[in-house]
C-alpha atoms as a PDB file:
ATOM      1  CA  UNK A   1       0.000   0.000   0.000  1.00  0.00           C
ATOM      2  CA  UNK A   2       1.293   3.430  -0.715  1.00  0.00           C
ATOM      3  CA  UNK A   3       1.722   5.953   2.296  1.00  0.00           C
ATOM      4  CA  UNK A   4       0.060   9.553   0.746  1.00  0.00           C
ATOM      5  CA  UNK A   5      -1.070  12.345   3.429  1.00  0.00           C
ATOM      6  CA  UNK A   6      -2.393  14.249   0.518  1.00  0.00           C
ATOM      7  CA  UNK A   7      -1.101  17.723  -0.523  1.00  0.00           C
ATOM      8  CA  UNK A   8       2.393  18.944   0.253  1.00  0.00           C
ATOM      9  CA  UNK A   9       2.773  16.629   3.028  1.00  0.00           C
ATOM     10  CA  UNK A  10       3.349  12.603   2.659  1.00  0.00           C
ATOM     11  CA  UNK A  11       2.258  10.185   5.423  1.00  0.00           C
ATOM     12  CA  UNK A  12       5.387   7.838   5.958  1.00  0.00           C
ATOM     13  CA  UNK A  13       4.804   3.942   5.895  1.00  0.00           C
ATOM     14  CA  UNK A  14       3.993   2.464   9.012  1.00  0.00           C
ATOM     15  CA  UNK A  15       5.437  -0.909   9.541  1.00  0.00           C
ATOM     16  CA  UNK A  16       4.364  -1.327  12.908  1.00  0.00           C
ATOM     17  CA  UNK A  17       8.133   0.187  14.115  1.00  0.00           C
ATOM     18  CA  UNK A  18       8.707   3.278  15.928  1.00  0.00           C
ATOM     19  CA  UNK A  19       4.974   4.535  15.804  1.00  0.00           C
ATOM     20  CA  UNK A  20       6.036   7.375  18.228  1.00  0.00           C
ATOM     21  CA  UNK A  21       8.125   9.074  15.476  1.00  0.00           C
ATOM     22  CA  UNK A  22       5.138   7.949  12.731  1.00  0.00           C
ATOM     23  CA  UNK A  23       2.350   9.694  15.132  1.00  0.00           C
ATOM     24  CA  UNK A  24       4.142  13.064  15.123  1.00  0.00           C
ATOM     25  CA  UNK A  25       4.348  13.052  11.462  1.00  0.00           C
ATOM     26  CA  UNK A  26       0.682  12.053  10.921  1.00  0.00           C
ATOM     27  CA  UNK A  27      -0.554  14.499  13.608  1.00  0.00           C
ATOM     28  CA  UNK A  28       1.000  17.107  11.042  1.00  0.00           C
ATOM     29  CA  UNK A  29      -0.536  16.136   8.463  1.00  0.00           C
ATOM     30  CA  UNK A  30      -4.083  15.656  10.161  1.00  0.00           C
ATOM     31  CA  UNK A  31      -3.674  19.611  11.025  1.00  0.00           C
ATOM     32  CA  UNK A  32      -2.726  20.598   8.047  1.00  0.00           C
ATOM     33  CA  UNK A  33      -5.968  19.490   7.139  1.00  0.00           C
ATOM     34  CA  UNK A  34      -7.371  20.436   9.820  1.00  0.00           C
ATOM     35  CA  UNK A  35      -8.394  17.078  10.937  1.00  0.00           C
ATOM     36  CA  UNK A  36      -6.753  16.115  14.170  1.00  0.00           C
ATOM     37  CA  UNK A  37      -9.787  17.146  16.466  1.00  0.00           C
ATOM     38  CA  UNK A  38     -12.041  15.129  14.336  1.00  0.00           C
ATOM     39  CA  UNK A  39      -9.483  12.027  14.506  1.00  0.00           C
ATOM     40  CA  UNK A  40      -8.602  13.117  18.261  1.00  0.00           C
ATOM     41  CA  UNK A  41     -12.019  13.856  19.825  1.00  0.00           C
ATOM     42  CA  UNK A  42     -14.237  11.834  17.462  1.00  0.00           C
ATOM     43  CA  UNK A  43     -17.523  13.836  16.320  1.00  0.00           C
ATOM     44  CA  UNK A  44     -21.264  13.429  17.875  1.00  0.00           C
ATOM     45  CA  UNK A  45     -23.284  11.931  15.558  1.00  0.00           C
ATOM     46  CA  UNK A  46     -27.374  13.292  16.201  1.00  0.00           C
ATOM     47  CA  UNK A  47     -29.296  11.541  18.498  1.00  0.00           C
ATOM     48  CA  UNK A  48     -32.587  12.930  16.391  1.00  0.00           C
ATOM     49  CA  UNK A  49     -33.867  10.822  13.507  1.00  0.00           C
ATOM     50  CA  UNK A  50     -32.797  11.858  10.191  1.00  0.00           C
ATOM     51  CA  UNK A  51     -36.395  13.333   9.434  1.00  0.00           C
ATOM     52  CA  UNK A  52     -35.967  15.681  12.748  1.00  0.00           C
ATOM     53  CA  UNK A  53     -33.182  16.912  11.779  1.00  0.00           C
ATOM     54  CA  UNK A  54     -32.976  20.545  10.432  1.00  0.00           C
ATOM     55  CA  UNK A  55     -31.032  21.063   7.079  1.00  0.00           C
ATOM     56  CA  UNK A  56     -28.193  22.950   9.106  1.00  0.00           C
ATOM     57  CA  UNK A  57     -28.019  20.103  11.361  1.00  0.00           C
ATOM     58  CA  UNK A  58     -27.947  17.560   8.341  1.00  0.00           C
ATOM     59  CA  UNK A  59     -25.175  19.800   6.311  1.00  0.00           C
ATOM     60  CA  UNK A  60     -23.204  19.399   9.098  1.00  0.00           C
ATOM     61  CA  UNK A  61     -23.486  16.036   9.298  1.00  0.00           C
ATOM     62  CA  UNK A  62     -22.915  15.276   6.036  1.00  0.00           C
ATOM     63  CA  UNK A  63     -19.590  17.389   6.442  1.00  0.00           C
ATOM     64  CA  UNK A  64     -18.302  15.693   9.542  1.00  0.00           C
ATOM     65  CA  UNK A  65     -18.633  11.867   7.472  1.00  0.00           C
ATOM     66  CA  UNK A  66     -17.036  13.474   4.971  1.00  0.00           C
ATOM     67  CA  UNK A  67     -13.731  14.624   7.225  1.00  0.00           C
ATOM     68  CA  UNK A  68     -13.988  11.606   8.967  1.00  0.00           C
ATOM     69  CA  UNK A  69     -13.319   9.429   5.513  1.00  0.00           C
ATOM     70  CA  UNK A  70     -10.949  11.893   4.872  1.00  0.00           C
ATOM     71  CA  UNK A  71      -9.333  11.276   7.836  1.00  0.00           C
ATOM     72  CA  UNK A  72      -9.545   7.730   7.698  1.00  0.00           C
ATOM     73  CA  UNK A  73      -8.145   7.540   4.330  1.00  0.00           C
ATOM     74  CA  UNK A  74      -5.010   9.090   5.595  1.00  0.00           C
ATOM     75  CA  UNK A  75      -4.651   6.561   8.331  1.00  0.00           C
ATOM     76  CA  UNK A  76      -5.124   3.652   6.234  1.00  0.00           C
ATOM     77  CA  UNK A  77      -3.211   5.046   3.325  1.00  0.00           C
ATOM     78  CA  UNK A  78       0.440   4.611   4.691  1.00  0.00           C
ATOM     79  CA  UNK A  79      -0.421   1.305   7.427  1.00  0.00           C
ATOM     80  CA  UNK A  80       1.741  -1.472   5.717  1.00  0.00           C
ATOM     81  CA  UNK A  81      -0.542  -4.487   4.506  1.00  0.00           C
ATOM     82  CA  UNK A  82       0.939  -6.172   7.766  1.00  0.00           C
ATOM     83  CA  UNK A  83      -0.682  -3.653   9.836  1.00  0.00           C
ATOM     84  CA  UNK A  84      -3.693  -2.771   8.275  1.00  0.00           C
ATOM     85  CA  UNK A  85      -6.144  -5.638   9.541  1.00  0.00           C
ATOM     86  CA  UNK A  86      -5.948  -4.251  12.360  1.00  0.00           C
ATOM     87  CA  UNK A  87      -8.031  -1.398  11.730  1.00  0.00           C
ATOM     88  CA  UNK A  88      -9.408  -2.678   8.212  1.00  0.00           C
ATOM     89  CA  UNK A  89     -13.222  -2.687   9.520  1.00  0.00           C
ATOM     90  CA  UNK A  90     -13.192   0.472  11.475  1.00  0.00           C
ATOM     91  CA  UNK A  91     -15.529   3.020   9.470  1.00  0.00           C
ATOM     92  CA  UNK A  92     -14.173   6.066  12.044  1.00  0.00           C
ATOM     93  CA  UNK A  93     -10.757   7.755  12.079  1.00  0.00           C
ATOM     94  CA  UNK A  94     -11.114   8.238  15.634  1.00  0.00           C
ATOM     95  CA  UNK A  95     -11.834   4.618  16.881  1.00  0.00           C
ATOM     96  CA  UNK A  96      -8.931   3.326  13.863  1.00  0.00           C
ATOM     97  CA  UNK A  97      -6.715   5.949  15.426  1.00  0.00           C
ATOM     98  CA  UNK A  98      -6.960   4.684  19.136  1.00  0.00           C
ATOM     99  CA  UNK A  99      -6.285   1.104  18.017  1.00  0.00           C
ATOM    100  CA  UNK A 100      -2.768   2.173  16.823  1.00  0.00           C
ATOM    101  CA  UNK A 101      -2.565   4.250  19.613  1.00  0.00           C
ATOM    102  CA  UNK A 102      -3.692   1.322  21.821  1.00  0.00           C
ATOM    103  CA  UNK A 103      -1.425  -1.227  20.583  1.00  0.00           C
ATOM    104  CA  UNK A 104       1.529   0.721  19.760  1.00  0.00           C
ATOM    105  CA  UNK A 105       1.822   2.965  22.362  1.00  0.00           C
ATOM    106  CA  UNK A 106       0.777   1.076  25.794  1.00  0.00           C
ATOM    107  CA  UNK A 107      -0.117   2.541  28.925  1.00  0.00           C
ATOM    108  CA  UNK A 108       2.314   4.556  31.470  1.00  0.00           C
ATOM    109  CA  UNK A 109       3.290   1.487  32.786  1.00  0.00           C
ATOM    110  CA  UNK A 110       4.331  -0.179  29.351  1.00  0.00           C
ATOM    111  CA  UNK A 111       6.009   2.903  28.694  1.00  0.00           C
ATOM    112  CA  UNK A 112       7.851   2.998  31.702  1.00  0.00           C
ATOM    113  CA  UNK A 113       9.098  -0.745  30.994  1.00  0.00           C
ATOM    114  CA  UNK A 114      10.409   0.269  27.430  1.00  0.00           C
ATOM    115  CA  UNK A 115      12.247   3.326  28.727  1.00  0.00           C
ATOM    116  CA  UNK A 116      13.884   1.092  31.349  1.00  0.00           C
ATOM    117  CA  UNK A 117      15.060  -1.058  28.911  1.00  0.00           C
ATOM    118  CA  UNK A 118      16.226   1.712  26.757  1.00  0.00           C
ATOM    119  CA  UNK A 119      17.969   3.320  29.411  1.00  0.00           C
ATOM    120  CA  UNK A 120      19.801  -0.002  30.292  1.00  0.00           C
ATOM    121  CA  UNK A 121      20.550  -0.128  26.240  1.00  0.00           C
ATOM    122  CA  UNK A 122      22.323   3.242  26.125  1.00  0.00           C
ATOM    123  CA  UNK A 123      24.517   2.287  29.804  1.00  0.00           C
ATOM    124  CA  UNK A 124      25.854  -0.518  28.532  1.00  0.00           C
ATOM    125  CA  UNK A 125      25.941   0.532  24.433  1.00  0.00           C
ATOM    126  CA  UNK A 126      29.732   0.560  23.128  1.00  0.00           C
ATOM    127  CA  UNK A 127      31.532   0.530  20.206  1.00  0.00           C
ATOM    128  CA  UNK A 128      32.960  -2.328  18.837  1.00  0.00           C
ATOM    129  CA  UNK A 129      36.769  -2.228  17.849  1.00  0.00           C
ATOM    130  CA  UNK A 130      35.977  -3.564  14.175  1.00  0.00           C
ATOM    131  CA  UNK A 131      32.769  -1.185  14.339  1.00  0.00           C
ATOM    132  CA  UNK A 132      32.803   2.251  11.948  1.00  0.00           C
ATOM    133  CA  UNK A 133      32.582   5.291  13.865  1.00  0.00           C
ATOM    134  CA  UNK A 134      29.853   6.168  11.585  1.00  0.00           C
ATOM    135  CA  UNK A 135      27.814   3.441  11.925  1.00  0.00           C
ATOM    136  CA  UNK A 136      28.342   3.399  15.632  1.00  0.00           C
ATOM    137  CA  UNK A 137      27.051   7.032  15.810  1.00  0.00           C
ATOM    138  CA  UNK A 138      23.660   6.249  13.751  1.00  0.00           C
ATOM    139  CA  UNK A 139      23.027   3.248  16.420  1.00  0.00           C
ATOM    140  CA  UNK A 140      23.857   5.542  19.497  1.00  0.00           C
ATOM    141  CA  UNK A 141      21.411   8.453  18.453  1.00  0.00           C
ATOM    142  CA  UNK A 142      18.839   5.987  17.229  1.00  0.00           C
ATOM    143  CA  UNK A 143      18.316   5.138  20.732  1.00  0.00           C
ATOM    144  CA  UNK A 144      19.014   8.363  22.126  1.00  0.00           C
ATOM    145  CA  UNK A 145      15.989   9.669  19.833  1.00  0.00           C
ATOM    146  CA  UNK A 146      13.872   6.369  20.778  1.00  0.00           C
ATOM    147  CA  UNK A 147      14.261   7.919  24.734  1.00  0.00           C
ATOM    148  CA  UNK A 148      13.634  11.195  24.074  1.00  0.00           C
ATOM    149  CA  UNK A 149      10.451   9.853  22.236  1.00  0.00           C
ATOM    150  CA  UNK A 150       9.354   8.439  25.129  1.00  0.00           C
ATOM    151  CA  UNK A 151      10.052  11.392  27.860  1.00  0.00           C
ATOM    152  CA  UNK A 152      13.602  10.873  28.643  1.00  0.00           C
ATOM    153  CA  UNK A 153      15.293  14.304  29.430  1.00  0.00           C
ATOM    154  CA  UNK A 154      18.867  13.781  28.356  1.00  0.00           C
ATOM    155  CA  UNK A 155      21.056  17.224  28.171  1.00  0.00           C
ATOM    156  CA  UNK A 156      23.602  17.665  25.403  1.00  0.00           C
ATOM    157  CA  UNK A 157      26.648  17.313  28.160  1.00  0.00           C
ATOM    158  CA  UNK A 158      25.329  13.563  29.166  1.00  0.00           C
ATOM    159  CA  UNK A 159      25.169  12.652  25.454  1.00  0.00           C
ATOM    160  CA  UNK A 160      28.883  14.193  24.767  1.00  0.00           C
ATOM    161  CA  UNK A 161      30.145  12.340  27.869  1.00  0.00           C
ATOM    162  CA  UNK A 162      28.359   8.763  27.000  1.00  0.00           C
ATOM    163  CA  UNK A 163      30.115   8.980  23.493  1.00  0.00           C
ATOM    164  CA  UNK A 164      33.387   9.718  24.524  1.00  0.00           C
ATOM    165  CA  UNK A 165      33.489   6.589  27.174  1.00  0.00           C
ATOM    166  CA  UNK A 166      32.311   4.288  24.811  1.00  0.00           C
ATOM    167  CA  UNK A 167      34.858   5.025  22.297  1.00  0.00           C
ATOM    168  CA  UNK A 168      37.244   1.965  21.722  1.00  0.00           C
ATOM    169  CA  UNK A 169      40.605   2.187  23.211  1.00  0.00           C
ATOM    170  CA  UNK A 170      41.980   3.513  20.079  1.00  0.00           C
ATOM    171  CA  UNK A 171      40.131   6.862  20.285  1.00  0.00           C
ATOM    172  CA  UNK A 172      41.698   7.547  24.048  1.00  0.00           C
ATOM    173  CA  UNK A 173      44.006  10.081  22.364  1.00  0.00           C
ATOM    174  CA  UNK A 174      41.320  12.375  20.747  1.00  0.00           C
ATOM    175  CA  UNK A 175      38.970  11.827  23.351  1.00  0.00           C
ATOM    176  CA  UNK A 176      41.515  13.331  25.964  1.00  0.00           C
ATOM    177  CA  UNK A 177      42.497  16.061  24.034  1.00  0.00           C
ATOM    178  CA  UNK A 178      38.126  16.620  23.869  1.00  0.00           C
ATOM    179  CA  UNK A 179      38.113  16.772  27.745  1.00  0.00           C
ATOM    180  CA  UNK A 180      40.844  18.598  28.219  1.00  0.00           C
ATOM    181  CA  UNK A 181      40.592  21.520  26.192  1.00  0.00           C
ATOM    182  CA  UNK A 182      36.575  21.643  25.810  1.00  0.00           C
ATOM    183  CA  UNK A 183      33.764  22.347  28.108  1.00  0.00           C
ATOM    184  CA  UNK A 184      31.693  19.260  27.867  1.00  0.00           C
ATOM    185  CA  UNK A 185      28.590  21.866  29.621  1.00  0.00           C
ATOM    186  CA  UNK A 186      29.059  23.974  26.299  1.00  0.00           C
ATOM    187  CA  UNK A 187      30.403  21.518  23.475  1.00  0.00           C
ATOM    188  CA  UNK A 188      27.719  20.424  20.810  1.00  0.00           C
ATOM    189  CA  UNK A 189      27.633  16.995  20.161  1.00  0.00           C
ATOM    190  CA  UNK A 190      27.916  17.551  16.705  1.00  0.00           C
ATOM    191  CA  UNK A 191      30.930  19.436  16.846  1.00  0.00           C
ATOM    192  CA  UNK A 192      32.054  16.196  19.196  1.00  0.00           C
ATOM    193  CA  UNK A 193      31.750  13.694  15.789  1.00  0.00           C
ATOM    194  CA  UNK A 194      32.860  16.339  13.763  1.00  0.00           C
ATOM    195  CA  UNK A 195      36.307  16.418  15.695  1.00  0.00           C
ATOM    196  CA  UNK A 196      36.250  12.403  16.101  1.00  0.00           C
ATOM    197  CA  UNK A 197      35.610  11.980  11.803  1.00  0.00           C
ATOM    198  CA  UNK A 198      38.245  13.804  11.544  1.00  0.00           C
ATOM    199  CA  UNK A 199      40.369  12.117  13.634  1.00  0.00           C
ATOM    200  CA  UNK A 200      39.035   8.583  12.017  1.00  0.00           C
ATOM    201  CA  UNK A 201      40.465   9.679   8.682  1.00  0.00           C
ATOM    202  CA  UNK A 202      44.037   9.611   9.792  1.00  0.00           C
ATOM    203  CA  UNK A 203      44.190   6.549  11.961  1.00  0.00           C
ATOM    204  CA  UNK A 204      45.522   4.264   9.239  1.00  0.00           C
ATOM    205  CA  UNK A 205      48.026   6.719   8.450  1.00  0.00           C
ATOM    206  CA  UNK A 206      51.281   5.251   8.868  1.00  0.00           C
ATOM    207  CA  UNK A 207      53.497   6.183  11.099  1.00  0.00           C
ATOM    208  CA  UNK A 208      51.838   9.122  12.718  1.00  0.00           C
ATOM    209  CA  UNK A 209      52.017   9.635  16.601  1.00  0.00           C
ATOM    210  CA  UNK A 210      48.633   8.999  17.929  1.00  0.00           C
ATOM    211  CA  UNK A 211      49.172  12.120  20.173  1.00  0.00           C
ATOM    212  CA  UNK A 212      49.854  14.230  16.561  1.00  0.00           C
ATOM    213  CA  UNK A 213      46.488  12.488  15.460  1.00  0.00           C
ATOM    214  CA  UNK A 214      44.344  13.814  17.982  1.00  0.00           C
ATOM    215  CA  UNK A 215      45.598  17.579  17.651  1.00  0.00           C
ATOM    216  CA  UNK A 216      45.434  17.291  14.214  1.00  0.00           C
ATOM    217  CA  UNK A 217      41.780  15.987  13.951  1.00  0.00           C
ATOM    218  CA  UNK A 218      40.863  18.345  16.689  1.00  0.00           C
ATOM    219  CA  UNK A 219      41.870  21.431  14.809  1.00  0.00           C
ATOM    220  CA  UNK A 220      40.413  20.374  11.529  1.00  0.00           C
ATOM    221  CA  UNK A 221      36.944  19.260  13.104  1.00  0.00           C
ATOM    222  CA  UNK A 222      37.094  22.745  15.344  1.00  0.00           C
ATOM    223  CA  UNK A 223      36.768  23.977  11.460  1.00  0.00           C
ATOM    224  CA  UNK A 224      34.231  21.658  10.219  1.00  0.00           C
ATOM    225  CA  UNK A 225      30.514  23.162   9.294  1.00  0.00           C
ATOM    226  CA  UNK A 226      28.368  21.375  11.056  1.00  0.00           C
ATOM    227  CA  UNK A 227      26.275  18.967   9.021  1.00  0.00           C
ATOM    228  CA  UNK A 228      24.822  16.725  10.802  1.00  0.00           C
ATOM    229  CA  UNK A 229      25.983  13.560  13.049  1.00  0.00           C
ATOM    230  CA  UNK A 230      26.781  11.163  10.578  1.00  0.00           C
END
């Protein structure tokens, strides 16, 4: 099934992975049609019979099905096929809505479970000696994003300090010359993995003093634009 949010904005395909990323992006969307208190609060549907009702009464019913099918439509648009029985008879986007929510997201307690274990992920995460510093960067702010997504508060200093200890032993050199001549209150951690890709592209330089290394990488990454972690 293709993922469309209509308009400018695309829904991204849900494949039953990291909803809390794929809710923010579809919340969006939903105002940007200004849908999301239809698909957050539902819509009263008359209590009068049909023939009771006035015409204002029925115009505006007739509107509300048609946002909610709107609605709806961009819910089931991007659900992979693996996902999408489970809201494949639901005629409302608000009741198809709170099944993802339901299933995906958990109570506080669930939540509190996965946060535990993502916390115990990122105290024991390290990086591997025959791991690439990029790679190793993508996997540490994967789950540093998957935290945040779930409350954790976690200040730029605490993420700077977690990736310099869990450097290999063959990044001690750069790593010093980071703590010693940086604030790590101040630092960015992008500026951090600036300073360390640098310092990646000459360790298989031969011959060069590790010391030499560090300095060296350190004043080019200083330099670097910033463009991103990895």
């Amino acid at each position: 099934m293709s993922g469309s949010g209509g308009g400018e904005l695309r829904a991204p395909i849900f494949n039953g992975e990291n909803f809390d990323f794929w809710q923010i992006k579809m919340k969006t969307i939903f105002r940007s049609h200004e849908l999301w208190d239809l698909v957050e609060n539902g819509y009263k549907t008359p209590t009068k019979l049909a023939e009771e009702l006035t015409e204002v009464e029925r115009k505006l019913m007739r509107e509300n099905l048609v946002k909610d099918a709107r609605a709806l439509g961009i819910i089931q648009g991007p659900v992979s096929e693996l996902m999408f029985p489970r809201i494949a008879t639901q005629e409302s986007a608000k009741v198809a809505w709170d099944i993802m929510k339901q299933e995906f997201v958990g109570d506080k307690q669930v939540r509190s479970v996965k946060l535990q274990g993502l916390r115990r992920d990122f105290e024991y995460i390290r990086m591997s000696d025959n791991e690439s510093l990029s790679g190793y960067i993508a996997k540490l702010f994967d789950l540093i994003n998957q935290m945040k997504s779930y409350g954790e508060d976690l200040s730029n200093q605490r993420i700077v300090q977690k990736l310099l200890i869990s450097l290999p032993k063959s990044y001690d050199s750069i790593a010093a010359v980071i703590e010693n001549t940086k604030d790590l209150h101040t630092i960015d951690a992008q500026d951090v993995v600036a300073i360390l890709k640098g310092y990646e592209q000459r360790l298989d330089r031969h011959g060069d003093n590790s010391a030499e290394k560090a300095f060296a990488s350190f004043n080019v990454g200083s330099k670097a634009a910033r463009s991103g972690f990895c």
